[in-house]
Protein backbone atom coordinates (compact mmCIF):
# COMPACT_ATOMS: atom_id res chain seq x y z
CA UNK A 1 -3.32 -22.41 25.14
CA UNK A 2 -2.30 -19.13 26.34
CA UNK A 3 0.38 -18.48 23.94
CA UNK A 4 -2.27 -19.72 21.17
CA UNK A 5 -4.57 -17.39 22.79
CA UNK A 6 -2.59 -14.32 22.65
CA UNK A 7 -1.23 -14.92 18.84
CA UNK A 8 -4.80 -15.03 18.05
CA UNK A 9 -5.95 -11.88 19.95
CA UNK A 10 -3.36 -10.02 18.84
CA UNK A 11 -4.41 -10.95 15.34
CA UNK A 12 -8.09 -9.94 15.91
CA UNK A 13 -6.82 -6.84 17.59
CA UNK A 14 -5.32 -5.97 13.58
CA UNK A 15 -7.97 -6.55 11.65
CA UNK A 16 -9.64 -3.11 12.88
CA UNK A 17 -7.01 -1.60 10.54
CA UNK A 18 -7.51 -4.43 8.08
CA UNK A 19 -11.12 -2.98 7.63
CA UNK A 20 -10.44 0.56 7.42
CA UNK A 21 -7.23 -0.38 4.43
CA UNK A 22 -9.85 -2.43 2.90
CA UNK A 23 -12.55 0.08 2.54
CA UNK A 24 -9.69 2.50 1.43
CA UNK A 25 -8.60 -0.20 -1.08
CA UNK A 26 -12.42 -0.11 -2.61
CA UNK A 27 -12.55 3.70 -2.99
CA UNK A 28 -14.45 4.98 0.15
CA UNK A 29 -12.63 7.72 1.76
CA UNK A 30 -12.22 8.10 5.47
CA UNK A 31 -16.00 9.78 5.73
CA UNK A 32 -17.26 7.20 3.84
CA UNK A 33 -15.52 4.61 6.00
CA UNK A 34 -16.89 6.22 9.46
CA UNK A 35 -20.11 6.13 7.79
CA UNK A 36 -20.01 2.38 6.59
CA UNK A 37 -19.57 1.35 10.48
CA UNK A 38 -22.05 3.53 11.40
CA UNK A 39 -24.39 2.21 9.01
CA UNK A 40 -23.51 -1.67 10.35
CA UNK A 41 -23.66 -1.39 13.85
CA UNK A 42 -22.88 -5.11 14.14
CA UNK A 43 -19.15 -4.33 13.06
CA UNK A 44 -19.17 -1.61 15.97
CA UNK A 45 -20.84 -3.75 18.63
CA UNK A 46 -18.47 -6.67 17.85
CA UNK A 47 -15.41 -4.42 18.29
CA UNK A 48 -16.97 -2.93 22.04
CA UNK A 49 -17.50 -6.40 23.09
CA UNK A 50 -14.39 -7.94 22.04
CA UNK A 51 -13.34 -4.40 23.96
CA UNK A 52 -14.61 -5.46 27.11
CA UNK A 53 -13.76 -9.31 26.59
CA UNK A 54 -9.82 -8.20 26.42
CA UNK A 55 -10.60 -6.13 29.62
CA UNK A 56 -12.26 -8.67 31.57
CA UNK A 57 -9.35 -10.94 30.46
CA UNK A 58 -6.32 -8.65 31.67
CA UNK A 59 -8.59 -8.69 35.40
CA UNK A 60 -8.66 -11.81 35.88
CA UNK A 61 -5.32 -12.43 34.87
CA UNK A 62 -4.14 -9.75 36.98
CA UNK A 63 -6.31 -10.80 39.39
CA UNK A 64 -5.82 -14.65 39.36
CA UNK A 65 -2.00 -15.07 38.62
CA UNK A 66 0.97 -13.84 40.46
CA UNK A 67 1.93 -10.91 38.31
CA UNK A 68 5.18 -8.45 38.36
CA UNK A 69 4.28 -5.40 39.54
CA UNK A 70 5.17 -3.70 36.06
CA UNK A 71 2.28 -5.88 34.92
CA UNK A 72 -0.10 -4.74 37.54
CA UNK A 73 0.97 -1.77 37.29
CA UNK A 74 0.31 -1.54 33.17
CA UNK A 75 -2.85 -3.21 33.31
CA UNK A 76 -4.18 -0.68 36.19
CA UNK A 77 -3.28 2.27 33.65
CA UNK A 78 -5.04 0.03 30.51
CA UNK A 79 -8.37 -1.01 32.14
CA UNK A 80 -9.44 2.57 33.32
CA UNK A 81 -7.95 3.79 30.02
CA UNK A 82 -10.26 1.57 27.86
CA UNK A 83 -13.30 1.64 29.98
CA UNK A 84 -13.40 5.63 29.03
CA UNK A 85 -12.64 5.00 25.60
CA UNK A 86 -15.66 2.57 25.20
CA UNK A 87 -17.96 4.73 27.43
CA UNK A 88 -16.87 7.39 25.29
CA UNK A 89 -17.82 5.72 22.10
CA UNK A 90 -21.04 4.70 23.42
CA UNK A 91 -22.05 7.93 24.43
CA UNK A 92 -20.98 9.25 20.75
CA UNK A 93 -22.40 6.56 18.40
CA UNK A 94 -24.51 4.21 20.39
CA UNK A 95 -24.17 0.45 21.02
């Protein structure tokens, strides 16, 4: 399950690209792009919550399992890292 799991998550974790080549691919320029997710909000709010799935995730793992200490180590770095980032783009655009 967790090998399943990450294949899958790191497949979700793409598709943020995906979107932004796709809108490109139909003719909206970066601007236009920005303003097509902030125009759906439900695109935006699915990306913060998957967000802070994927952090609550790498806690508990961290937390839970007996990790290396690179691992700890990486993940103390990451979770800080994309708490800011999401408070960040809260502040700026809203949930």
């Amino acid at each position: 399950m967790t090998s399943a799991g990450s294949v899958v998550l790191a497949f979700l974790a793409s598709q943020h690209h995906n979107l932004h080549m796709l809108l490109f691919m139909l003719g909206l320029s970066s601007a236009a792009s920005m303003s097509f997710l902030n125009d759906s909000p439900i695109i935006r709010r699915g990306m913060l919550l998957m967000s802070i799935l994927m952090i609550g995730l790498t806690f508990y793992n961290v937390m839970r399992h007996k990790q290396t200490e690179i691992i700890r180590t990486m993940s103390a770095v990451s979770i800080p890292i994309s708490l800011a980032i999401i408070a960040w783009t809260v502040y700026q655009f809203g949930f």
